[in-house]
N, C-alpha and C. Protein backbone atom coordinates (compact mmCIF):
# COMPACT_ATOMS: atom_id res chain seq x y z
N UNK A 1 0.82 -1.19 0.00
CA UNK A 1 0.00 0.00 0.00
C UNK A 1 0.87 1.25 0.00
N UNK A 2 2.06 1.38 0.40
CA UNK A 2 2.67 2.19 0.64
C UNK A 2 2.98 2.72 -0.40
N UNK A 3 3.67 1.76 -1.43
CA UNK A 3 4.24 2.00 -2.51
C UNK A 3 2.66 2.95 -3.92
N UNK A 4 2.22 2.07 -3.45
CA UNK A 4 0.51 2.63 -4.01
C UNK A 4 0.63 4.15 -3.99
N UNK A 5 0.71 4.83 -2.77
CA UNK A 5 0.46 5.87 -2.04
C UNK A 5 1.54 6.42 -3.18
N UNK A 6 3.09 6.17 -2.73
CA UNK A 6 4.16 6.57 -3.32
C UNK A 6 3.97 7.21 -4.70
N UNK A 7 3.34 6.12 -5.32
CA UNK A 7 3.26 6.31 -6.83
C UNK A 7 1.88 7.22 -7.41
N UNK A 8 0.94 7.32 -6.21
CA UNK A 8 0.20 8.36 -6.20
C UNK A 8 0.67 9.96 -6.49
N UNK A 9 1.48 9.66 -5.20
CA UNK A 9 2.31 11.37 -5.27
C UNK A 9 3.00 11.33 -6.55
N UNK A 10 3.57 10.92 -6.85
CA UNK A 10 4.35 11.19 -8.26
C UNK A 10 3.92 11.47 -9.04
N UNK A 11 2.21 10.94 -9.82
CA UNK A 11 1.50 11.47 -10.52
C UNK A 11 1.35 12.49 -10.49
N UNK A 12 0.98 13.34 -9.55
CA UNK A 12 0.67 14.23 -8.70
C UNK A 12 1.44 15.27 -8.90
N UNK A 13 3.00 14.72 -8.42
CA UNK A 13 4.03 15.59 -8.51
C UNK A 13 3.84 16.08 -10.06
N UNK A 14 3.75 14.83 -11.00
CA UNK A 14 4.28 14.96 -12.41
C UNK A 14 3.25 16.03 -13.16
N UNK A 15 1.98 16.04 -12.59
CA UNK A 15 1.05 16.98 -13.26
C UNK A 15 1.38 18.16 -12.68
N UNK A 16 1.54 18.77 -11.32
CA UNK A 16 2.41 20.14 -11.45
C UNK A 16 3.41 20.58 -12.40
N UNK A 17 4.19 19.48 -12.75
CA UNK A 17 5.24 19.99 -13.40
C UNK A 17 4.66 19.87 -14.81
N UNK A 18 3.34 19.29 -15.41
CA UNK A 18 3.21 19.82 -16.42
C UNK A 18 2.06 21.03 -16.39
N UNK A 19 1.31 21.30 -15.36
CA UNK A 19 0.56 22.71 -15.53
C UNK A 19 2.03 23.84 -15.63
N UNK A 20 2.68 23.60 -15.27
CA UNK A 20 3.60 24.40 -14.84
C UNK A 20 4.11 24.87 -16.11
N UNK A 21 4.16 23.78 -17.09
CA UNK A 21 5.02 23.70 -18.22
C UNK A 21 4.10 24.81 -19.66
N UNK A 22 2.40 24.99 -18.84
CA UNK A 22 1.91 25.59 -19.62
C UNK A 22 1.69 27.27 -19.59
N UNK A 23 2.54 27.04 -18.04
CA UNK A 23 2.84 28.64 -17.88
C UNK A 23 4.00 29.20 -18.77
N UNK A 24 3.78 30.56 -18.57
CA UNK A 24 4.73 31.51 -19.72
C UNK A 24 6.17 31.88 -18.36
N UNK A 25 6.72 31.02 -17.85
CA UNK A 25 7.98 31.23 -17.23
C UNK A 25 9.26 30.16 -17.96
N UNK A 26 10.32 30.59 -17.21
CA UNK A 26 11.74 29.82 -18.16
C UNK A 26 11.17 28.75 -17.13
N UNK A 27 11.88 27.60 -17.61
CA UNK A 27 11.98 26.35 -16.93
C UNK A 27 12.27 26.20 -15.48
N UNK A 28 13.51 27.25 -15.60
CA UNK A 28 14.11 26.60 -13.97
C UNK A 28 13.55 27.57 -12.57
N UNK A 29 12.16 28.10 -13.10
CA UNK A 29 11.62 28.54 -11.92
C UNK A 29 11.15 27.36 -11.17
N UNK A 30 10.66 26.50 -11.78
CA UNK A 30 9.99 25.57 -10.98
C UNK A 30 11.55 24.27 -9.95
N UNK A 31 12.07 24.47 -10.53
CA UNK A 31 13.16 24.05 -9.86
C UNK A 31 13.56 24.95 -8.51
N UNK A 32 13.88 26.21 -9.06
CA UNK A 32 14.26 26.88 -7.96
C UNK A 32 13.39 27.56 -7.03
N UNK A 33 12.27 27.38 -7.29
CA UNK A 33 11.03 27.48 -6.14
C UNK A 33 10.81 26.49 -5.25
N UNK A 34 11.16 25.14 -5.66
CA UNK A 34 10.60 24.03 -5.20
C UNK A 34 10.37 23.97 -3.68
N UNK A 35 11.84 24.21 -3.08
CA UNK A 35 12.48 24.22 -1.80
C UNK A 35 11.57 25.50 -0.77
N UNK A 36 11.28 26.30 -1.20
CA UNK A 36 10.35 27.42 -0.42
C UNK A 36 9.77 27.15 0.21
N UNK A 37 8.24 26.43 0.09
CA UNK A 37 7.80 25.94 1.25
C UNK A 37 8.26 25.32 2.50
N UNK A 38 9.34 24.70 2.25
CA UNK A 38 9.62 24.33 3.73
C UNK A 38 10.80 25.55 4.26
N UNK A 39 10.84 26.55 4.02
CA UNK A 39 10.97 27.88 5.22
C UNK A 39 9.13 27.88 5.96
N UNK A 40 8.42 27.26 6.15
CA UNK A 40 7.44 27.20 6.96
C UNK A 40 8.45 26.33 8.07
N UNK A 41 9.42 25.80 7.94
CA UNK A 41 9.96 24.86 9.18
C UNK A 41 10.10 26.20 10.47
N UNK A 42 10.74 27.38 9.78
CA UNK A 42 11.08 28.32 10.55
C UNK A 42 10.28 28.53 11.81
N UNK A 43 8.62 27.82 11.62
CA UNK A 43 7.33 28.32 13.11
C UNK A 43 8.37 27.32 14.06
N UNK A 44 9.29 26.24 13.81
CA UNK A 44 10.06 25.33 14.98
C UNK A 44 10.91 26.04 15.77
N UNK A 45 11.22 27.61 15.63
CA UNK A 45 11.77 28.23 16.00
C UNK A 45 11.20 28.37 17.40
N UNK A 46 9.80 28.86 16.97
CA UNK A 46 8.98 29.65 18.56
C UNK A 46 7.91 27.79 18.96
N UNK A 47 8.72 26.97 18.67
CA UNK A 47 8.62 25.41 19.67
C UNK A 47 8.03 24.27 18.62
N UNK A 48 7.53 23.14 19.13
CA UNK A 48 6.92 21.97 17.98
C UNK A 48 6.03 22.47 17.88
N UNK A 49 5.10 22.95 18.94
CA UNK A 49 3.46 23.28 18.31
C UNK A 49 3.45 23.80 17.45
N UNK A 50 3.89 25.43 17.34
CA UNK A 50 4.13 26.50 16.63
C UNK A 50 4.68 25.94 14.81
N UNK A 51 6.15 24.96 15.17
CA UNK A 51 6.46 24.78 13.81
C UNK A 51 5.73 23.92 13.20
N UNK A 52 4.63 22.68 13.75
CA UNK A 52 4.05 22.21 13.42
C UNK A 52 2.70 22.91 12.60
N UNK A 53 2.09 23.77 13.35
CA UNK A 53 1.21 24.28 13.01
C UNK A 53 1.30 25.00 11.60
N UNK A 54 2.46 25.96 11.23
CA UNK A 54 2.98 26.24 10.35
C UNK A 54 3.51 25.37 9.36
N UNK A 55 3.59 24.10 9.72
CA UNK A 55 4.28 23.27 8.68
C UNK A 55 3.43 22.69 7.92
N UNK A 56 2.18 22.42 8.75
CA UNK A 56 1.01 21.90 8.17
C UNK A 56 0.31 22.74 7.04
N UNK A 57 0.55 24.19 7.75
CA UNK A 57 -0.55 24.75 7.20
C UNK A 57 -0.11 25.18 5.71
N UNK A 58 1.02 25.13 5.49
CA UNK A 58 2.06 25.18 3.99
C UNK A 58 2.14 24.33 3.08
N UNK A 59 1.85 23.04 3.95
CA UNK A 59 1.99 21.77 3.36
C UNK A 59 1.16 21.17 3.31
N UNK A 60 -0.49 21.68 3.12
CA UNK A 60 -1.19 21.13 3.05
C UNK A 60 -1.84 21.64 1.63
N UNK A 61 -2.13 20.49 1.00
CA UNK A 61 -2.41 20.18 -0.16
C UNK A 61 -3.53 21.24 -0.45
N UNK A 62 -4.98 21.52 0.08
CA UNK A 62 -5.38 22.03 -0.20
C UNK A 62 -5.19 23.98 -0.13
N UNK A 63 -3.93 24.08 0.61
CA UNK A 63 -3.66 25.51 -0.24
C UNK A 63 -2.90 25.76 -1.59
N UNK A 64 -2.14 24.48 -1.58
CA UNK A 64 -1.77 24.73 -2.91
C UNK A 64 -3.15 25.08 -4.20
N UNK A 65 -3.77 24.12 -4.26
CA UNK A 65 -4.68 23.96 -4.79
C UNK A 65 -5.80 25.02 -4.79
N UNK A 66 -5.60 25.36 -3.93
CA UNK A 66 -6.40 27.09 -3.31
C UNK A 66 -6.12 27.96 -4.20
N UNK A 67 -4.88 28.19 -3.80
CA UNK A 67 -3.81 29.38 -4.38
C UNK A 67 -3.85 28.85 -6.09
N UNK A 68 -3.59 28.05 -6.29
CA UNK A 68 -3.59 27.77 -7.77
C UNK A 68 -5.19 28.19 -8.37
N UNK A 69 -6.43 27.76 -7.80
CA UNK A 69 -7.48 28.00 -8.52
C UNK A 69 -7.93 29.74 -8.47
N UNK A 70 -7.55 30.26 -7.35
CA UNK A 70 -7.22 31.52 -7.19
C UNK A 70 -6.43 31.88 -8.32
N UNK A 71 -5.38 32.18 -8.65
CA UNK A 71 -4.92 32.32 -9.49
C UNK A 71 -5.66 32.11 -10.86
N UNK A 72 -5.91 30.63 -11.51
CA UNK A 72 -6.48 30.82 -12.32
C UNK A 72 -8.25 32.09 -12.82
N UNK A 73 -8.67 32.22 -11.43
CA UNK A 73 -10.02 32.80 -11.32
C UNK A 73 -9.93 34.56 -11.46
N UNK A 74 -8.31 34.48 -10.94
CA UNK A 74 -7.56 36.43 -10.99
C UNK A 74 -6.93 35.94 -12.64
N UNK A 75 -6.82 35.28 -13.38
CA UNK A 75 -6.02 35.26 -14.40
C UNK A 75 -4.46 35.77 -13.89
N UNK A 76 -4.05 35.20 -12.98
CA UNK A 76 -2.90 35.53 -12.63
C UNK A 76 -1.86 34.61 -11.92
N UNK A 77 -0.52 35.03 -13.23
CA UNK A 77 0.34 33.57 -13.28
C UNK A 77 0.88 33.67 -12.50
N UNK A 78 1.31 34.47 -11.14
CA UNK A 78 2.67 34.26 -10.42
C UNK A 78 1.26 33.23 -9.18
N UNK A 79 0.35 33.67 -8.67
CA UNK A 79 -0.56 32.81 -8.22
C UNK A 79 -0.49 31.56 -8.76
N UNK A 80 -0.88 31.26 -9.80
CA UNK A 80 -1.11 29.73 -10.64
C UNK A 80 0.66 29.50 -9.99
N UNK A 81 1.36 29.66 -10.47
CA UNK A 81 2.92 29.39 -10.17
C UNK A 81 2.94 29.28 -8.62
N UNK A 82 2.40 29.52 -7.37
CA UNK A 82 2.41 29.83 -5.97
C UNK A 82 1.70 28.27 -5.74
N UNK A 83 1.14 28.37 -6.47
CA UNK A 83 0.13 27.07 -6.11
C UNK A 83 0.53 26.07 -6.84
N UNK A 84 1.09 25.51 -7.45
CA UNK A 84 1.60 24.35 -8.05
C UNK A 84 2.96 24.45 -7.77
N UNK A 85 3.60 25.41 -6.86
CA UNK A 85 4.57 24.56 -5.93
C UNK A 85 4.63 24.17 -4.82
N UNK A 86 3.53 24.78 -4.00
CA UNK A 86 2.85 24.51 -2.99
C UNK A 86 2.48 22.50 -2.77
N UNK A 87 1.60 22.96 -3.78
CA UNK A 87 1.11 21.47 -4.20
C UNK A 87 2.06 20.49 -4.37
N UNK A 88 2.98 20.66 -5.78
CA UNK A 88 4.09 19.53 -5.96
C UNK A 88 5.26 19.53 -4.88
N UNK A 89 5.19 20.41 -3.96
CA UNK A 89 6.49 19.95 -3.12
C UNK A 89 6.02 19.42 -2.19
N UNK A 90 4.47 19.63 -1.63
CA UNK A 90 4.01 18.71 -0.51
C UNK A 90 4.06 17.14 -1.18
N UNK A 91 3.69 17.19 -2.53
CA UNK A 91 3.40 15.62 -3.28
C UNK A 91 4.59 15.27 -3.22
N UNK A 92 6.02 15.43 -3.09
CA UNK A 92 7.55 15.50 -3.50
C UNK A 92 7.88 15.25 -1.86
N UNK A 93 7.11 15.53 -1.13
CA UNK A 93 7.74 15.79 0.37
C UNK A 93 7.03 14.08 0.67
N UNK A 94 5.77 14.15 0.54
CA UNK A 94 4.91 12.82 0.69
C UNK A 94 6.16 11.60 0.32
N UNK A 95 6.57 11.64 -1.75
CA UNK A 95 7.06 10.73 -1.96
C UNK A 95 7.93 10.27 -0.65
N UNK A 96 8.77 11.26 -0.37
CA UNK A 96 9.94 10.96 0.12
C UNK A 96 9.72 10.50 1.77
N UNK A 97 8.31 10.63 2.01
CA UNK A 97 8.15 9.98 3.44
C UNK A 97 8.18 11.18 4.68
N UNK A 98 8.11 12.54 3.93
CA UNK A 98 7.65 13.48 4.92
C UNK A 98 6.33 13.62 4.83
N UNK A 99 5.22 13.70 5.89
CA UNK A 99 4.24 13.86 5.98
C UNK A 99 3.72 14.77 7.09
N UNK A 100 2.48 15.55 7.31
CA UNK A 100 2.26 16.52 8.55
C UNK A 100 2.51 16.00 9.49
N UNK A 101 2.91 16.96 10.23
CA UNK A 101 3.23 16.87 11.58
C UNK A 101 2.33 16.79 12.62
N UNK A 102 3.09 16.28 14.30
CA UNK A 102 2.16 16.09 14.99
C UNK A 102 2.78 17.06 15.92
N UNK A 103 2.09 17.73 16.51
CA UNK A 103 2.84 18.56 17.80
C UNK A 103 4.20 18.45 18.88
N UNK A 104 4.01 17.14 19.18
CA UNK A 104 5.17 16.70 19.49
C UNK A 104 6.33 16.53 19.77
N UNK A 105 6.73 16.27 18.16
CA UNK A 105 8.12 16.32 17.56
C UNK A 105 7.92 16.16 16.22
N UNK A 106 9.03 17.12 15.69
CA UNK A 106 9.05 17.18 14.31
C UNK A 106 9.04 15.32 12.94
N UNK A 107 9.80 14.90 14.19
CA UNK A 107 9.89 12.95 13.57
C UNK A 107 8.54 12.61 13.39
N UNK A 108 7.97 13.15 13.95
CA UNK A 108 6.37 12.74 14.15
C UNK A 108 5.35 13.12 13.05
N UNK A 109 5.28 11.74 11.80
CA UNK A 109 4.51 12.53 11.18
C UNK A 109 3.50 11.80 10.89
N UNK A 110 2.08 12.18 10.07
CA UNK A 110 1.22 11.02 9.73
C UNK A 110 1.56 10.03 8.62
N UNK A 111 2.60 10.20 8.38
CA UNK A 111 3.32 8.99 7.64
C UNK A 111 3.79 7.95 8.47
N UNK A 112 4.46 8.51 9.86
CA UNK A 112 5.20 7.55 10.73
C UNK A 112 6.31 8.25 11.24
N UNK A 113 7.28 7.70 11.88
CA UNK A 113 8.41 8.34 12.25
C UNK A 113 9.38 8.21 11.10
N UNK A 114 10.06 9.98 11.40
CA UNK A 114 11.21 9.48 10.75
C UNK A 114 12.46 9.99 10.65
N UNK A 115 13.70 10.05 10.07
CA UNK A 115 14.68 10.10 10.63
C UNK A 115 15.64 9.11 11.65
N UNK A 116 16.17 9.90 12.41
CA UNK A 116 16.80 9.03 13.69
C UNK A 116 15.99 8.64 14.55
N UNK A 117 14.98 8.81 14.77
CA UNK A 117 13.84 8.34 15.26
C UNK A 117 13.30 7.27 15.09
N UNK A 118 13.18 6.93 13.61
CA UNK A 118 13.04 5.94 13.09
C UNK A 118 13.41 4.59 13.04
N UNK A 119 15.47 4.75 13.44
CA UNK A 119 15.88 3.89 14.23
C UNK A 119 16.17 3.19 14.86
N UNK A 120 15.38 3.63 16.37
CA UNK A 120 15.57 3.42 17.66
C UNK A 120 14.49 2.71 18.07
């Protein structure tokens, strides 16, 4: 099932990167945006709740998807572009076995533990 899931996100991932492809930007924006969303880690600063709360709320699928239909509804591409990286880096974060957080600790996610955590 896991792998199921896995190959879910990738679809997922792969259709951002082709709405993306129908926007009027050079290529390697979507590359060099990718990584942005997770400066939401930064709420771990003021404790887990805090970065959790913030981590979720970035990485949750339905703002990408927000922000993207927004965008399309303003006819406006840096929106459409906000939201389909939103989207594909949470789907990109999923593949890789990051999932929301639980208050906790950051290891703590609804995927499972992970990291050094994971380990032990």
């Amino acid at each position: 099932m896991k792998n199921l899931l896995k190959l879910e996100e990738l679809f997922m991932f792969g259709v951002t990167i082709f709405l993306f492809s129908r926007l009027d930007y050079a290529w390697w924006w979507y590359p060099a945006l990718l990584f942005t969303p997770d400066l939401s880690m930064l709420g771990y600063l003021g404790g887990t709740r805090l970065g959790a709360l913030t981590y979720n709320f970035i990485h949750h699928k339905a703002l990408g998807i927000g922000v993207y239909i927004l965008g399309i509804l303003s006819a406006n591409p840096a929106l459409q572009l906000a939201g389909l990286i939103l989207f594909g880096h949470s789907s990109m974060d999923r593949i890789l076995g990051y999932g929301l957080k639980y208050p906790d600790a950051f290891q703590h996610t609804h995927l499972g533990i992970i990291g050094q955590a994971q380990k032990q």
